[in-house]
C-alpha atoms as a PDB file:
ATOM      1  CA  UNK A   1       0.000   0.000   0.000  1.00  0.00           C
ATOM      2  CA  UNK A   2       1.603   3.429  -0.705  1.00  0.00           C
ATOM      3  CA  UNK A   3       0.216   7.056   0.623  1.00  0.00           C
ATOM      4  CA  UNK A   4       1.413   9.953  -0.705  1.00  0.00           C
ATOM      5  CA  UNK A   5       1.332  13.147   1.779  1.00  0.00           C
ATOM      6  CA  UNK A   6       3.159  16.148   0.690  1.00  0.00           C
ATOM      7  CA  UNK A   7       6.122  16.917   3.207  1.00  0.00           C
ATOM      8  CA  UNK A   8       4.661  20.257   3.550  1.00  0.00           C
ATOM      9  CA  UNK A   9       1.714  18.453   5.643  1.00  0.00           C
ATOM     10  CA  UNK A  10       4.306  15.876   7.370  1.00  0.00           C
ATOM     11  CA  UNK A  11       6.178  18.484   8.832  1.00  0.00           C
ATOM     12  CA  UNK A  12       3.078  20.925   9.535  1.00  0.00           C
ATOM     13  CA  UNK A  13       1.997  17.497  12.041  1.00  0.00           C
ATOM     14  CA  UNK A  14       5.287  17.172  13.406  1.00  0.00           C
ATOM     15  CA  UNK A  15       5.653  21.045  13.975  1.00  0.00           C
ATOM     16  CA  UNK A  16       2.144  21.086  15.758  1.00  0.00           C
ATOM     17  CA  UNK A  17       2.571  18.004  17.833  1.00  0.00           C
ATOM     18  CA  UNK A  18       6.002  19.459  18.692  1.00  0.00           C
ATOM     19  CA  UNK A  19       4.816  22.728  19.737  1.00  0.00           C
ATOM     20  CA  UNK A  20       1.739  20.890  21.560  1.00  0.00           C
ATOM     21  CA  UNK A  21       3.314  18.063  23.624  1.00  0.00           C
ATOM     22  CA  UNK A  22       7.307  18.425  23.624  1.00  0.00           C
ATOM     23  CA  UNK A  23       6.661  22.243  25.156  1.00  0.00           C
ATOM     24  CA  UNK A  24       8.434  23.312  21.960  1.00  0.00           C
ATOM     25  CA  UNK A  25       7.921  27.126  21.616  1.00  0.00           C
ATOM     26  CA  UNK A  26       6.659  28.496  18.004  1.00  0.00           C
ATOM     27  CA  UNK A  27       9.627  31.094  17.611  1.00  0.00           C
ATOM     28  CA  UNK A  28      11.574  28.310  16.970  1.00  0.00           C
ATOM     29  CA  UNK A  29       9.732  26.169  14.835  1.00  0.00           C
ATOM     30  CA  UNK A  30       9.623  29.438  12.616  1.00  0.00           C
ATOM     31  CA  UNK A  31      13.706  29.416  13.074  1.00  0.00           C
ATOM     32  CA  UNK A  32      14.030  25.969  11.700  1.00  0.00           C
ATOM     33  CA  UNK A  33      11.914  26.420   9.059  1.00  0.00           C
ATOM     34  CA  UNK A  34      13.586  29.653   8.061  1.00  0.00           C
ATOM     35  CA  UNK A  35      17.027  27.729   8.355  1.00  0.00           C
ATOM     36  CA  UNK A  36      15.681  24.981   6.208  1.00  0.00           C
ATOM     37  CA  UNK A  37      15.129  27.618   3.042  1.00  0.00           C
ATOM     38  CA  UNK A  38      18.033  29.173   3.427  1.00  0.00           C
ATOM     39  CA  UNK A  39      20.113  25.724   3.369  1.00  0.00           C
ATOM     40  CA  UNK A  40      18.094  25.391   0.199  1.00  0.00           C
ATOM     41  CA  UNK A  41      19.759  28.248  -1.346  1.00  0.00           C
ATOM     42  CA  UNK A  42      23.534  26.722  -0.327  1.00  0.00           C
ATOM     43  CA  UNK A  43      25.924  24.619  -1.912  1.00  0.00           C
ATOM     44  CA  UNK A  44      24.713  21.939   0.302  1.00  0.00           C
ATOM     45  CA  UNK A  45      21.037  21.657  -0.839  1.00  0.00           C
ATOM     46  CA  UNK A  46      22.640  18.710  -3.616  1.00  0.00           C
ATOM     47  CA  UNK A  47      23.991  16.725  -0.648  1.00  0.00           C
ATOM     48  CA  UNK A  48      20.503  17.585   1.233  1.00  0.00           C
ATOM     49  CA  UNK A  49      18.288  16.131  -1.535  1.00  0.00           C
ATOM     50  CA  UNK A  50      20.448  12.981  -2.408  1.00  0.00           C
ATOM     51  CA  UNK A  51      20.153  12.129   1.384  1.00  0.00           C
ATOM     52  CA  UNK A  52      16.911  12.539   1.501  1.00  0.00           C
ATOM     53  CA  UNK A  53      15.849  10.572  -1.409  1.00  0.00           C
ATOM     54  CA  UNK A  54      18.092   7.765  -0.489  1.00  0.00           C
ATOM     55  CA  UNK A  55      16.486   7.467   2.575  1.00  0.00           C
ATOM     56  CA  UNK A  56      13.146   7.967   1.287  1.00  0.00           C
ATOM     57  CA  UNK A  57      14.213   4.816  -0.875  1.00  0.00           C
ATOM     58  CA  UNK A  58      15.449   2.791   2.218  1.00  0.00           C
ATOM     59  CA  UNK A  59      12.453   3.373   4.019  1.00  0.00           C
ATOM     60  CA  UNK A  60      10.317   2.509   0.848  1.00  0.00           C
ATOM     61  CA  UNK A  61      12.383  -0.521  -0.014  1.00  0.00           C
ATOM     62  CA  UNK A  62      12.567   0.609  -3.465  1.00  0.00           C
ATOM     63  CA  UNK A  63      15.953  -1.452  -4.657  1.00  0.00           C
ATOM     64  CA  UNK A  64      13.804  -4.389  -5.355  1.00  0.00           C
END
């Protein structure tokens, strides 16, 4: 069975329940995010994305 939820949504859920049960405060779940689109900008977004699909394979078992 495969679901597809955009990562925008994923991390919305995570950012809420971390805000609601870990005591996380919003200012910096606004940080991180903010720190996350500038590292987009950098020479390491190529390293970022090939990390993140490979795991995104691993998790999905997709070298079958």
């Amino acid at each position: 069975m495969t679901v597809s939820l955009p990562l925008v949504l994923v991390l919305g859920v995570i950012a809420w329940a971390a805000v609601k049960f870990l005591g996380v405060r919003i200012w910096v779940v606004v940080v991180i995010a903010l720190f996350g689109f500038y590292l987009s900008q950098t020479f390491l977004a190529p390293a970022i994305d090939s990390g993140t699909r490979t795991g995104v394979g691993v998790i999905n078992d997709t070298s079958r």
